[in-house]
Protein backbone atom coordinates (compact mmCIF):
# COMPACT_ATOMS: atom_id res chain seq x y z
CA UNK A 1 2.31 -119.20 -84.79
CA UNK A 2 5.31 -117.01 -85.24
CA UNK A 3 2.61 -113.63 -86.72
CA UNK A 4 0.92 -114.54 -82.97
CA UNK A 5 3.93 -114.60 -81.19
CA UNK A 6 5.26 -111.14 -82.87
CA UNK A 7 1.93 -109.67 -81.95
CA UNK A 8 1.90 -110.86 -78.57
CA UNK A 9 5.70 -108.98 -78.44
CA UNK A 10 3.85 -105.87 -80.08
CA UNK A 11 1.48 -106.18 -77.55
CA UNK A 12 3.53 -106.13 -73.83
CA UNK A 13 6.21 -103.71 -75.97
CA UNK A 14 3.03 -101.36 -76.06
CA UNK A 15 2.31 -102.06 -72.31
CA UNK A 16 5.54 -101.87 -71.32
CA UNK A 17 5.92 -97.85 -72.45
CA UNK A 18 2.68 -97.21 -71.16
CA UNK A 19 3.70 -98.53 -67.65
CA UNK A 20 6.66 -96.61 -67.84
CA UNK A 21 4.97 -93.40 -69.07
CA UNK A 22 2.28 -93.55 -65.82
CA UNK A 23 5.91 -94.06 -63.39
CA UNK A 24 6.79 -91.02 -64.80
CA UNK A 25 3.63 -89.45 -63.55
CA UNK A 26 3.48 -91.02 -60.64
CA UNK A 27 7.05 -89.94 -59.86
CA UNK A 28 6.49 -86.15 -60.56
CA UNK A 29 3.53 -86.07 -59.01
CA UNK A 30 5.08 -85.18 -55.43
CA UNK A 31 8.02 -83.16 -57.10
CA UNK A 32 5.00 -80.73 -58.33
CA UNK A 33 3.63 -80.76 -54.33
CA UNK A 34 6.71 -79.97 -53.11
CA UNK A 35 7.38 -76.97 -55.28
CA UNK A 36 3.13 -75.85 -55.24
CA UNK A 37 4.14 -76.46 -50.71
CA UNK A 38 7.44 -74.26 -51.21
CA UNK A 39 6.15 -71.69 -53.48
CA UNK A 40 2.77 -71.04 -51.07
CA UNK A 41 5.55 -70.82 -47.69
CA UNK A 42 7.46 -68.26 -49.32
CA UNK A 43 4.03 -66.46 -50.52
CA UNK A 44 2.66 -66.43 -46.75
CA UNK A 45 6.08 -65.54 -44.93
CA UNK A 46 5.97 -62.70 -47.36
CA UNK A 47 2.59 -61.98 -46.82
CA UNK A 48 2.82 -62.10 -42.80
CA UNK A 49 5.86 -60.02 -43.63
CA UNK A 50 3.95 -57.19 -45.43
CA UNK A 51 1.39 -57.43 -42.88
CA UNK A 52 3.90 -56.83 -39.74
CA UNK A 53 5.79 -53.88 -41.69
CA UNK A 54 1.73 -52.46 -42.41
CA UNK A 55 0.87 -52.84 -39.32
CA UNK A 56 3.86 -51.10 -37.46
CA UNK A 57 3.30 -48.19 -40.12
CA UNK A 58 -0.31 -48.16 -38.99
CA UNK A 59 1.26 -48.07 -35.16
CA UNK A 60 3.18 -45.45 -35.57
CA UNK A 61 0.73 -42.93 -37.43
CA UNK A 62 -1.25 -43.35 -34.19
CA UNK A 63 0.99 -42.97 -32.10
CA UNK A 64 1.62 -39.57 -34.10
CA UNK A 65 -1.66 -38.56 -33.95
CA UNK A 66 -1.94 -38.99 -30.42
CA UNK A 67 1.06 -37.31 -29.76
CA UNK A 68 -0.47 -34.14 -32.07
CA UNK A 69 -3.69 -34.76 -30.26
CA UNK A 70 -2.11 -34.46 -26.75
CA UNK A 71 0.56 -31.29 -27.84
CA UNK A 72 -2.44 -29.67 -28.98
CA UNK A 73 -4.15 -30.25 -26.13
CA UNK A 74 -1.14 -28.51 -23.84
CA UNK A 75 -1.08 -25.89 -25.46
CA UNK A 76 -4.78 -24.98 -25.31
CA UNK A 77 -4.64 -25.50 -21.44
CA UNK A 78 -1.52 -23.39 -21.40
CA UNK A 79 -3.05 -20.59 -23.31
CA UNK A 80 -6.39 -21.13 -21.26
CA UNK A 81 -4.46 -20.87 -17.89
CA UNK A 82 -2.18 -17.53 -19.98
CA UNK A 83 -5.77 -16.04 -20.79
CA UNK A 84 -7.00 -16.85 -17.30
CA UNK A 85 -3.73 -15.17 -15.67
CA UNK A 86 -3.87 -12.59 -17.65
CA UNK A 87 -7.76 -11.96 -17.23
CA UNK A 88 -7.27 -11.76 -13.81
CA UNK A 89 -4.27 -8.90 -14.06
CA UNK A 90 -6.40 -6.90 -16.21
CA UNK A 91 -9.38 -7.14 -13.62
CA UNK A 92 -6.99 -6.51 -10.57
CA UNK A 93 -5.29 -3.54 -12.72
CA UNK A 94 -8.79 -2.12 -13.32
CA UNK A 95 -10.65 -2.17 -9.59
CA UNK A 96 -7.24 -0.61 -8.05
CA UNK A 97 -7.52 2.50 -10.66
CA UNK A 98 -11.47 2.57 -9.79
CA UNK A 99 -10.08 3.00 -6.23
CA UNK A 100 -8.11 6.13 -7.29
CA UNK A 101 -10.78 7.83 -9.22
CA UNK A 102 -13.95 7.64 -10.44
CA UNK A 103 -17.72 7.14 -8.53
CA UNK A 104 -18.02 5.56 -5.22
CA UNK A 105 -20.22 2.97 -4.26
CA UNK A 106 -20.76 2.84 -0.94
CA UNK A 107 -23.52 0.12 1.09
CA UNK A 108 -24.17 1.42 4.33
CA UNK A 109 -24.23 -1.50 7.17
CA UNK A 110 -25.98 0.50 9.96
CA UNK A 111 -28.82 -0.54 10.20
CA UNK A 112 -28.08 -4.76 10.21
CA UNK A 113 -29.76 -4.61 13.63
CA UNK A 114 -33.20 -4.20 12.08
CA UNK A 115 -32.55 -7.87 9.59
CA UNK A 116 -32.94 -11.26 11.01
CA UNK A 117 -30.10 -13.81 11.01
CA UNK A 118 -31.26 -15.26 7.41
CA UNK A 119 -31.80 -11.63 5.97
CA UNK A 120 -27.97 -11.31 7.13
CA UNK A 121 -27.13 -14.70 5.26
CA UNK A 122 -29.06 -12.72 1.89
CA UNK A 123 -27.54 -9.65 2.37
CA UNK A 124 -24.51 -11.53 2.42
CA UNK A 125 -24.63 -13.15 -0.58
CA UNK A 126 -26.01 -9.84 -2.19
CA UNK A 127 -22.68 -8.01 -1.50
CA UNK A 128 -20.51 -10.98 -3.05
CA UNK A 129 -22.80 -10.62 -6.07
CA UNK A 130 -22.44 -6.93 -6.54
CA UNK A 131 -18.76 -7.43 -6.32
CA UNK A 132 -18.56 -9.91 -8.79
CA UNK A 133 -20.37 -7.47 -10.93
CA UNK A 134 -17.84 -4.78 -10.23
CA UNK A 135 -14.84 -7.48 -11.35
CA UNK A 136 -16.76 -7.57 -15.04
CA UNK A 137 -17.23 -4.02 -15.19
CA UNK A 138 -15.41 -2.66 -17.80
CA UNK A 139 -15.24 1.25 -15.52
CA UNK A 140 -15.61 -0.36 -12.36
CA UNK A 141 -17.20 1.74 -9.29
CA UNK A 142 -14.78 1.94 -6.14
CA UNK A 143 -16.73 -0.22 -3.33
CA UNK A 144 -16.78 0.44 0.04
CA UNK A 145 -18.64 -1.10 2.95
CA UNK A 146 -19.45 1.15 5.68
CA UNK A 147 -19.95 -0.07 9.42
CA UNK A 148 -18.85 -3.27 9.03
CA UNK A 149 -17.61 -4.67 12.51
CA UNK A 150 -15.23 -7.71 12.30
CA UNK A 151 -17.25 -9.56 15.04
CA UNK A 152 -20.11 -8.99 13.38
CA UNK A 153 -22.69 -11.72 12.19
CA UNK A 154 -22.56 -9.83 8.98
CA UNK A 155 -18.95 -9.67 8.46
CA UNK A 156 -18.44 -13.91 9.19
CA UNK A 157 -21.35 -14.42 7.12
CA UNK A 158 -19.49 -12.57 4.23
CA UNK A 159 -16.39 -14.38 5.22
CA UNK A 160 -18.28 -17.75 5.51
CA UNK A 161 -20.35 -17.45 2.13
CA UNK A 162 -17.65 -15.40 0.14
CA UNK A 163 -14.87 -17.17 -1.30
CA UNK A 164 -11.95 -14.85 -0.91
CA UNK A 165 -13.66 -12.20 0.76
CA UNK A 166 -10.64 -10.91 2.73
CA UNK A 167 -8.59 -10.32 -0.75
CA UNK A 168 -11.87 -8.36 -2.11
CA UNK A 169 -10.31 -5.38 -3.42
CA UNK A 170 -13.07 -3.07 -1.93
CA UNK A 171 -12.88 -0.98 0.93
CA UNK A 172 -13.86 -2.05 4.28
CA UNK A 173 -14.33 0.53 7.42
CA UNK A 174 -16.20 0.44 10.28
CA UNK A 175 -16.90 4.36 10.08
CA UNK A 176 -19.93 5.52 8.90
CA UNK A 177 -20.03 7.01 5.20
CA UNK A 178 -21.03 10.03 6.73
CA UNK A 179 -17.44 10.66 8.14
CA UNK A 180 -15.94 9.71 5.48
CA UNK A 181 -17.50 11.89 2.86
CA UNK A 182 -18.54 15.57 2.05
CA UNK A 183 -22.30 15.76 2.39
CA UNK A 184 -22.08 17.45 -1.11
CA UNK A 185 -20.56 14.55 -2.74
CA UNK A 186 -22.96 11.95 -1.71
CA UNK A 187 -25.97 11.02 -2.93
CA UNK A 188 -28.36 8.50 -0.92
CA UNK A 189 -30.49 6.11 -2.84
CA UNK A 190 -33.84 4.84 -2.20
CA UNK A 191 -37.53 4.20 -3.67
CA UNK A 192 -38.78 6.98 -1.42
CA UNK A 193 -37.27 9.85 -2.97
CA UNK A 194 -39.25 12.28 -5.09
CA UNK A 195 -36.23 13.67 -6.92
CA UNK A 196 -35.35 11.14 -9.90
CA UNK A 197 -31.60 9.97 -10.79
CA UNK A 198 -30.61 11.64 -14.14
CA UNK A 199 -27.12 10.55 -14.75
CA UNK A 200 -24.19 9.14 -12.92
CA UNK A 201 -21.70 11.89 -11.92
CA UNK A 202 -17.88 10.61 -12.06
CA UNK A 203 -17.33 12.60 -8.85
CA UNK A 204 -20.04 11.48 -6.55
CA UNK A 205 -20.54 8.71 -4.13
CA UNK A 206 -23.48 7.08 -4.23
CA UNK A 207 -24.85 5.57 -1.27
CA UNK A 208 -26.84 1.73 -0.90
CA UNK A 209 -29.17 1.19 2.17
CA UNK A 210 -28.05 -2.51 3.34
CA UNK A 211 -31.66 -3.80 3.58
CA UNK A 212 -32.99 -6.82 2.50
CA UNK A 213 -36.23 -6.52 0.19
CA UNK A 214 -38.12 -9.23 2.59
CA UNK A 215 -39.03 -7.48 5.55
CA UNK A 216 -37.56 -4.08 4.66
CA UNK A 217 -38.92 -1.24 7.04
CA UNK A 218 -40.67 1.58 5.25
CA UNK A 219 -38.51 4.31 4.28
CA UNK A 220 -35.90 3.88 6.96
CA UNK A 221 -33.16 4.48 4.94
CA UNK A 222 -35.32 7.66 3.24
CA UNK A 223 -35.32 8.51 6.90
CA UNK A 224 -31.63 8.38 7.84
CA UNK A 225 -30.34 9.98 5.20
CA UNK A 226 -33.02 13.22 5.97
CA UNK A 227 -31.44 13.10 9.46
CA UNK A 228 -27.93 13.47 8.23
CA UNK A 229 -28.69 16.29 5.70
CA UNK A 230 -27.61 14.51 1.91
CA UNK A 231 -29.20 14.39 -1.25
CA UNK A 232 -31.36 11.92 -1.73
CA UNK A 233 -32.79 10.21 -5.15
CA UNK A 234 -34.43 7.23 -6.93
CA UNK A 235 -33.77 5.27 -9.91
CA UNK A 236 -36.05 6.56 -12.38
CA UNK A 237 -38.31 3.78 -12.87
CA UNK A 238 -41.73 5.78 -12.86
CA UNK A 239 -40.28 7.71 -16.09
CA UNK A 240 -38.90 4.96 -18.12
CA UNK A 241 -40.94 1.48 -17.05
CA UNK A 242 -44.88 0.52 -16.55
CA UNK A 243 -46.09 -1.82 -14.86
CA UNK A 244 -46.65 -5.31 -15.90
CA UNK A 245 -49.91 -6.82 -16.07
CA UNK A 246 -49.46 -10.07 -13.91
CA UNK A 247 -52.35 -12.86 -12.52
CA UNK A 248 -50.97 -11.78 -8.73
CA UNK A 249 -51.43 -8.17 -9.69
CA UNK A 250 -47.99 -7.39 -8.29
CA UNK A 251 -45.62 -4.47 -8.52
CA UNK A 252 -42.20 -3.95 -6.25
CA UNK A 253 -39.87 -1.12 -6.53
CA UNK A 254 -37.97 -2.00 -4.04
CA UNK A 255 -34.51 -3.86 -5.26
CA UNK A 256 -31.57 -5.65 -3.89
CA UNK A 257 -28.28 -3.73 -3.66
CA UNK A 258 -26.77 -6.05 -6.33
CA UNK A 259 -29.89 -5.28 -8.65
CA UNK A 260 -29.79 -1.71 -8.13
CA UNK A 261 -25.75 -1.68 -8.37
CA UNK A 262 -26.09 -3.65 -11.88
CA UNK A 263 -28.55 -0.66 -13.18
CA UNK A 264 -25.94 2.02 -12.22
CA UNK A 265 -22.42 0.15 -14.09
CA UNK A 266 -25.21 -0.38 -17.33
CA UNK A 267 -26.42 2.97 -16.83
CA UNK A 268 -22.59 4.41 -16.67
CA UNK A 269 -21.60 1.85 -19.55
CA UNK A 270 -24.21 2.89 -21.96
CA UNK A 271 -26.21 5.71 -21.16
CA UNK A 272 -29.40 4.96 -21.50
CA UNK A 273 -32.47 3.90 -18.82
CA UNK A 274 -33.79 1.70 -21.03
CA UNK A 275 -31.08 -0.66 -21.14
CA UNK A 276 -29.92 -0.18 -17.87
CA UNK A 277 -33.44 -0.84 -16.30
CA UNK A 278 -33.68 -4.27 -18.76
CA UNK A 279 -30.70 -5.81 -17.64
CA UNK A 280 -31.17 -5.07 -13.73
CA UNK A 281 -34.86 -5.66 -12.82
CA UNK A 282 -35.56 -9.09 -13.23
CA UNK A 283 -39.22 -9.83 -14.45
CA UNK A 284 -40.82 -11.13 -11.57
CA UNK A 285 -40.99 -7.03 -9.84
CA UNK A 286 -43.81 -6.66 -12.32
CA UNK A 287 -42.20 -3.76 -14.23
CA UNK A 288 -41.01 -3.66 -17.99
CA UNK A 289 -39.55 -0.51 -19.95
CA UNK A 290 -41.77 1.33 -21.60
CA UNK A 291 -40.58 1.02 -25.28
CA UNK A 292 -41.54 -2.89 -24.71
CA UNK A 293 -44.94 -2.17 -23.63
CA UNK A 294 -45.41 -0.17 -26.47
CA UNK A 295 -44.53 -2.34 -28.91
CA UNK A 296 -46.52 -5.07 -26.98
CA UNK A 297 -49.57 -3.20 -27.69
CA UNK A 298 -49.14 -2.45 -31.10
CA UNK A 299 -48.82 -5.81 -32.02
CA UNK A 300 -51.72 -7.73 -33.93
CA UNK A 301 -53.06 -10.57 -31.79
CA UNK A 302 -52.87 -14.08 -33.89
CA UNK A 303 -55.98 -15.30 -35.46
């Protein structure tokens, strides 16, 4: 009885530190929690933390480069509108010398009354072209426009269709050319002369018809300029162009002012027909240099 009774002792001794060992578990078990909870706050405030001081880093290099981005900007529109400014000084500095020396250009306006009221509107819009061609001239021509009323359909057409037409630095008269000039300094162009344009004297003035290529009247400014006594010539196109071979079978001579004004400045610029002739008669006249043609028909044909 007594052996039973120790082992029964032995027995709830053995229980007894068991029991107390699993309170001890149980105990630290929300000690650990606690400590795992504290330890994972302090690892996300200092994440969030990292995060905001990222973040504001990765602000503020934006905000850098857009304020680069938007300098640089500035100061390629304040160069542009230097360039522009000073474009525009260099183009004004360059047609007032053309108007103290070198060739003349004149168009002569006298003979409007043969155009209708839409080969005004063309003619129009020819002169602002030729002017504008003049601005990008590196030797500009001095441009004048001859018998060119102020109440005329012409002139409000010009004024109408011609942004800035009143500040054109060209000159504008309602004399005729032919008081204006020595006979022996002017030379009349037109398609009906039978003497050829060499070369573009520095002292001459050369004289435009103001026709319009659509219903032009034959030889009427060939004509005018016989009755007043001047040299007369044509561009040279027989000597340095043939004719095109075209399904309409067509061939015109006969240019606008603007056209025929572009030929002389490339002429003056580079001396040479050739070029002058490809870079002022467009295509569709049925004419192309000769050095072209040639090379045109030496050419194989593809297989």
């Amino acid at each position: 009885m007594e052996e039973e009774s120790s082992c029964a002792e032995a027995v709830s001794k053995v229980n007894a530190d068991l029991l107390s060992l699993l309170r001890i578990d149980v105990e630290l078990e929300p000690l650990c929690d606690r400590e795992e909870t504290t330890c994972s706050k302090n690892v996300l405030r200092k994440q969030r933390n990292w995060e905001r001081r990222l973040e504001a880093k990765r602000s503020k290099r934006r905000e850098e480069k857009l304020r680069k981005k938007l300098n640089k900007q500035n100061k390629d529109m304040n160069e542009l509108q230097l360039s522009k400014r000073v474009i525009k000084a260099i183009t004004k500095e360059r047609l007032r010398e053309a108007r103290e020396a070198g060739p003349g250009l004149c168009v002569d306006l006298s003979m409007t009354d043969c155009l209708s009221a839409k080969e005004i509107s063309r003619l129009a819009c020819q002169i602002r072209r030729l002017y504008g061609c003049n601005k990008k001239a590196l030797k500009p021509f001095r441009i004048f426009l001859t018998e060119l009323n102020e109440g005329s359909l012409l002139y409000k057409e010009c004024v109408r269709m011609n942004d800035g037409f009143m500040n054109y630095l060209i000159d504008v008269t309602e004399e005729s050319w032919f008081h204006l000039f020595p006979s022996e300094d002017v030379i009349y162009l037109t398609p009906d002369a039978s003497e050829a344009l060499e070369y573009v004297e520095e002292d001459k003035v050369y004289i435009l018809g103001g026709l319009v290529d659509e219903t032009i009247q034959k030889k009427i400014s060939y004509t005018r300029a016989k009755e007043l006594g001047v040299p007369t010539a044509r561009l040279p196109i027989d000597e340095y162009m043939v004719k095109r071979p075209n399904p309409k079978n067509f061939h015109s001579k006969i240019l606008a002012i603007n056209q025929v004004f572009e030929i002389l400045l490339t002429f003056r610029d580079t001396r040479d027909w050739t070029k002058a002739f490809a870079a002022g008669i467009p295509p569709g006249k049925g004419y192309m240099v000769a050095s072209a043609a040639s090379t045109d028909r030496n050419t194989p044909e593809e297989l």
